[in-house]
N, C-alpha and C. Protein backbone atom coordinates (compact mmCIF):
# COMPACT_ATOMS: atom_id res chain seq x y z
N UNK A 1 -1.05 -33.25 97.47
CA UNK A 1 -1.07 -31.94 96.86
C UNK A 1 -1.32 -30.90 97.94
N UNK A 2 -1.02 -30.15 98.02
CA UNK A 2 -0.88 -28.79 98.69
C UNK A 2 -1.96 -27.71 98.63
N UNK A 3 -2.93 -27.91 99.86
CA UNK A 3 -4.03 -27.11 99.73
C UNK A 3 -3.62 -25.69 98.50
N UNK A 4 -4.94 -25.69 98.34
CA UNK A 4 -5.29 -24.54 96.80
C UNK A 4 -3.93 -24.45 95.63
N UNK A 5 -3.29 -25.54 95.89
CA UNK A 5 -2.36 -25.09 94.57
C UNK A 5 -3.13 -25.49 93.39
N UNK A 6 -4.19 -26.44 93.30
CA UNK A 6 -4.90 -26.34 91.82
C UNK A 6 -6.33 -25.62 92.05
N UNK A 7 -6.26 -24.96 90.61
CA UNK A 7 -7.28 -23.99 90.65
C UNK A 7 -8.90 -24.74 89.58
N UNK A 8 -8.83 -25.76 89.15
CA UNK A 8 -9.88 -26.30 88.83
C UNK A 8 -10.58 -26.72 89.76
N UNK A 9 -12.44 -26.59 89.43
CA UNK A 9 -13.28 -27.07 90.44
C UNK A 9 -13.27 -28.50 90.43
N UNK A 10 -12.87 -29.32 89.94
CA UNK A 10 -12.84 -30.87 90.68
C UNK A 10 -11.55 -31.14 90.02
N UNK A 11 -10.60 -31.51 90.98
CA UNK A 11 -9.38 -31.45 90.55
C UNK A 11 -8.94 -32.93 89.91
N UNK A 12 -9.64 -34.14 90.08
CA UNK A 12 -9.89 -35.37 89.59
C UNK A 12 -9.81 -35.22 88.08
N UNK A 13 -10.77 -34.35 87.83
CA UNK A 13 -11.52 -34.15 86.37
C UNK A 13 -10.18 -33.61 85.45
N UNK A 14 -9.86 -33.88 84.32
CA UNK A 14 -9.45 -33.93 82.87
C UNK A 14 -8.95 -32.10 82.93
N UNK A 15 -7.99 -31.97 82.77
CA UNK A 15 -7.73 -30.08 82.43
C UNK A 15 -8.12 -30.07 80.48
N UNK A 16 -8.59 -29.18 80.55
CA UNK A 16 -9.86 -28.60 79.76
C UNK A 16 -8.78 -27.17 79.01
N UNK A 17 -8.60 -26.98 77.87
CA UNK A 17 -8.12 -27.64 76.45
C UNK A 17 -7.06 -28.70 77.45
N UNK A 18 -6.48 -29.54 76.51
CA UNK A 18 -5.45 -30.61 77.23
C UNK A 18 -4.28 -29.62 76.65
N UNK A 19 -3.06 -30.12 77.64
CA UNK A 19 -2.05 -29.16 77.10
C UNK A 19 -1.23 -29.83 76.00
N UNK A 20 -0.31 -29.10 75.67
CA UNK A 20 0.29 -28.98 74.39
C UNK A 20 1.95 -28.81 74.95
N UNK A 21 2.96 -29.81 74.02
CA UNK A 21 4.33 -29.19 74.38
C UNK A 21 4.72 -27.56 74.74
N UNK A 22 4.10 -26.87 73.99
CA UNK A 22 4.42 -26.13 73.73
C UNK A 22 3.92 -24.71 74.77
N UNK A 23 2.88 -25.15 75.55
CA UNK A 23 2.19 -24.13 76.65
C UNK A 23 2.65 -23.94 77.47
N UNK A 24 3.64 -22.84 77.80
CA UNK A 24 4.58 -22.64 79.08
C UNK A 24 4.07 -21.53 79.92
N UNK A 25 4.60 -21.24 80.98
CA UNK A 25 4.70 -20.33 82.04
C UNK A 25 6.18 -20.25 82.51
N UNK A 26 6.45 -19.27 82.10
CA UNK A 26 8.02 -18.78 81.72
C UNK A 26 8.20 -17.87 83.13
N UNK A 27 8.85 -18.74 83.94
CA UNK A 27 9.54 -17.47 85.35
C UNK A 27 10.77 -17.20 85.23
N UNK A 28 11.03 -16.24 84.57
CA UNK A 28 12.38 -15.59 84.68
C UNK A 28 13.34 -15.11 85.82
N UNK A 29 14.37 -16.08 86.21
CA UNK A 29 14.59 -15.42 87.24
C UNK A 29 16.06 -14.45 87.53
N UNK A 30 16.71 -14.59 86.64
CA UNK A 30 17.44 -13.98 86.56
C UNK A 30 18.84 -14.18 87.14
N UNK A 31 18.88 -15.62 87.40
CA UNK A 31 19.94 -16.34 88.32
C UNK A 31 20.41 -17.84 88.07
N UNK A 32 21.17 -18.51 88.32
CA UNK A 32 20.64 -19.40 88.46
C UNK A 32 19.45 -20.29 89.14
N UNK A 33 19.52 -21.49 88.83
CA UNK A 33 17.75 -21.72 88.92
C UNK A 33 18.47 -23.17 90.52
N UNK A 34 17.11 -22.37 91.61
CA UNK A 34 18.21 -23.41 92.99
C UNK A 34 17.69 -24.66 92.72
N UNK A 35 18.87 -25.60 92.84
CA UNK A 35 18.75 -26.95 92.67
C UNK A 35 17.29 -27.34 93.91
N UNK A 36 17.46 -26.57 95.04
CA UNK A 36 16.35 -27.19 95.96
C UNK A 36 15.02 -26.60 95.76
N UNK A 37 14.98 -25.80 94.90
CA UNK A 37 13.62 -25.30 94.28
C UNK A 37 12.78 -26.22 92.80
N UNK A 38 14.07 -26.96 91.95
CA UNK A 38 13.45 -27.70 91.16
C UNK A 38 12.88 -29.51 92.14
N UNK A 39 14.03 -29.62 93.14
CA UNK A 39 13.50 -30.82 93.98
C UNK A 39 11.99 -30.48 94.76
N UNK A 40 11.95 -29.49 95.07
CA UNK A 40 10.60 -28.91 95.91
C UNK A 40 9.54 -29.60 94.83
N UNK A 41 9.55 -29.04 93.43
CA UNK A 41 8.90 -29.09 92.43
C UNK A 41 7.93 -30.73 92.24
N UNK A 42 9.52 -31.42 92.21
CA UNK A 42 9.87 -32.76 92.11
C UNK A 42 8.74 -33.22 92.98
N UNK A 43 8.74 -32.96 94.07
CA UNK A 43 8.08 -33.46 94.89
C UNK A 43 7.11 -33.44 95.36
N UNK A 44 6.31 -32.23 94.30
CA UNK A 44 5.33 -31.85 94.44
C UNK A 44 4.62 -32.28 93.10
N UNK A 45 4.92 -33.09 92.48
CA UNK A 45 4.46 -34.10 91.57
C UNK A 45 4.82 -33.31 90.03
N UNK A 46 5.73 -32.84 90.20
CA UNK A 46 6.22 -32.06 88.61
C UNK A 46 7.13 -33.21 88.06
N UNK A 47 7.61 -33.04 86.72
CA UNK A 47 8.43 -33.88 86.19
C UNK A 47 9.38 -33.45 85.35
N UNK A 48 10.93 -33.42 85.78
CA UNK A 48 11.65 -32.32 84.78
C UNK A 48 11.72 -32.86 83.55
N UNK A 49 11.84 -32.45 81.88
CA UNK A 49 11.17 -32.88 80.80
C UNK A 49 11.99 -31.99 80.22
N UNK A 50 12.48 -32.41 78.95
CA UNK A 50 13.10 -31.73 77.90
C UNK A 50 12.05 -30.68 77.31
N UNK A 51 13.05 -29.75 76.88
CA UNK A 51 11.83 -28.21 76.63
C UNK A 51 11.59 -28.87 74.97
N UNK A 52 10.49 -28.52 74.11
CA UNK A 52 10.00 -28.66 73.13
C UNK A 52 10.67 -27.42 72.34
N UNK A 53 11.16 -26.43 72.65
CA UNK A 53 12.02 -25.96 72.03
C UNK A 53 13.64 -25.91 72.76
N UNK A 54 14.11 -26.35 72.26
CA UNK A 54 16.09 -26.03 72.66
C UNK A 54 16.16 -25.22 73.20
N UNK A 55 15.66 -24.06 72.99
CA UNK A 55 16.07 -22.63 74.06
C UNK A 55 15.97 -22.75 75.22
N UNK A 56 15.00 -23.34 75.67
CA UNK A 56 14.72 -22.87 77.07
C UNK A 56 15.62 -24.58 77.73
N UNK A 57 15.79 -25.31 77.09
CA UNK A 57 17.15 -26.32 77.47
C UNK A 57 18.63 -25.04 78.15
N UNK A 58 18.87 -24.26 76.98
CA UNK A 58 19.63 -23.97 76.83
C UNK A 58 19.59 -22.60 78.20
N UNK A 59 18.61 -22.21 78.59
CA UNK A 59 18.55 -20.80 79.30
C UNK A 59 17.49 -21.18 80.48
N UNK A 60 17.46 -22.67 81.08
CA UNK A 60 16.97 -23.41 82.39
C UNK A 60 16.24 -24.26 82.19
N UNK A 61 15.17 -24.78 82.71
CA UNK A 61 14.67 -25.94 83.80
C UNK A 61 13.11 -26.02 83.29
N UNK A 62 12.60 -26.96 82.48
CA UNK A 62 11.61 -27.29 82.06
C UNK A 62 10.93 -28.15 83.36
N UNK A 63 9.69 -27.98 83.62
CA UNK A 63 9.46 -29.25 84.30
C UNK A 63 7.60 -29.47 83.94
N UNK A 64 7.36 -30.32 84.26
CA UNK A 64 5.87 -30.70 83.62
C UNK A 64 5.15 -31.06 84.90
N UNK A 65 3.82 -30.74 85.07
CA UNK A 65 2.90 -31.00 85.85
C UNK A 65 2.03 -32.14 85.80
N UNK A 66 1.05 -32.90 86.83
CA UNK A 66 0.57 -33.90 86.04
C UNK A 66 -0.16 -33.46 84.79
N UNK A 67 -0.89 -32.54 85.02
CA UNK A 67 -2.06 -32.51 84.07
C UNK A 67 -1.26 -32.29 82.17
N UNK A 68 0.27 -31.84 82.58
CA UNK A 68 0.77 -31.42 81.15
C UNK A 68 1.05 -30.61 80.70
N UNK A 69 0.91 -29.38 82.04
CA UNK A 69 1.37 -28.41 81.39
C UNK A 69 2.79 -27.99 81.84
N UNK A 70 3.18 -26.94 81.19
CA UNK A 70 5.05 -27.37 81.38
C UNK A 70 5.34 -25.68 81.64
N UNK A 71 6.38 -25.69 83.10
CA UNK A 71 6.60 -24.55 83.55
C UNK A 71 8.21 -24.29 83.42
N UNK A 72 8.90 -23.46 82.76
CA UNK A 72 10.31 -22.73 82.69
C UNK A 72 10.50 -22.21 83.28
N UNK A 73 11.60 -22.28 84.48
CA UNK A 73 12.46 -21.63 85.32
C UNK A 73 13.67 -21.18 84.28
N UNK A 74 13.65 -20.20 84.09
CA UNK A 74 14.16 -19.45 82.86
C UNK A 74 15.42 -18.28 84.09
N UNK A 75 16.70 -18.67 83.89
CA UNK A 75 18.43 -18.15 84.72
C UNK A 75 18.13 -16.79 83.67
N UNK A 76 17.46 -16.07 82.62
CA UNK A 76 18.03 -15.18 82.28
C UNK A 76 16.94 -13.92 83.01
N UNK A 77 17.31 -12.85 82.42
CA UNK A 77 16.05 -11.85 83.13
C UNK A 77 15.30 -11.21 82.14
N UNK A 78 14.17 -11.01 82.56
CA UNK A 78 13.39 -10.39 81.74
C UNK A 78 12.38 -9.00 81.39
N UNK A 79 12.62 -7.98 80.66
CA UNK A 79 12.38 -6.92 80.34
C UNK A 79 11.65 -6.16 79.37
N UNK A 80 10.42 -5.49 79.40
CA UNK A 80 9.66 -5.47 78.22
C UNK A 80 9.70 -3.65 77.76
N UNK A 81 10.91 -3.30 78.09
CA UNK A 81 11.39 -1.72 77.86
C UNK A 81 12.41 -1.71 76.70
């Protein structure tokens, strides 16, 4: 693992609520999503995983962490205007 990429104090220990299909972190990027950015992922102990909802199948790149929680590389862009 890659100094400070986890932010719990003992990183051994259980993530605290446990996650849920459904708990994302949605990065919109507005492109396609680079094949050598989901392998980076890969290799950094993520796991690509069908999205719990179809959409985000449909609009990019689900991938899951150990602990469970699940991050979307989301090809569309996003705007809150």
């Amino acid at each position: 693992m890659a100094p400070g990429a986890d932010l719990r104090p003992d990183r051994h220990a259980p993530a605290l609520p446990p996650a849920t299909a459904d708990d994302l972190l949605v990065v919109h990027l507005g492109e396609e999503v680079p094949a050598e950015l989901i392998e980076r992922l890969e290799r950094a102990g993520g796991t690509r995983v069908a999205a719990y909802n179809p959409y985000w199948d449909e609009w990019g790149v689900t991938l899951e962490d150990p602990d469970g929680y699940r991050l979307v590389l989301s090809r569309r862009d996003w705007s809150n205007s």
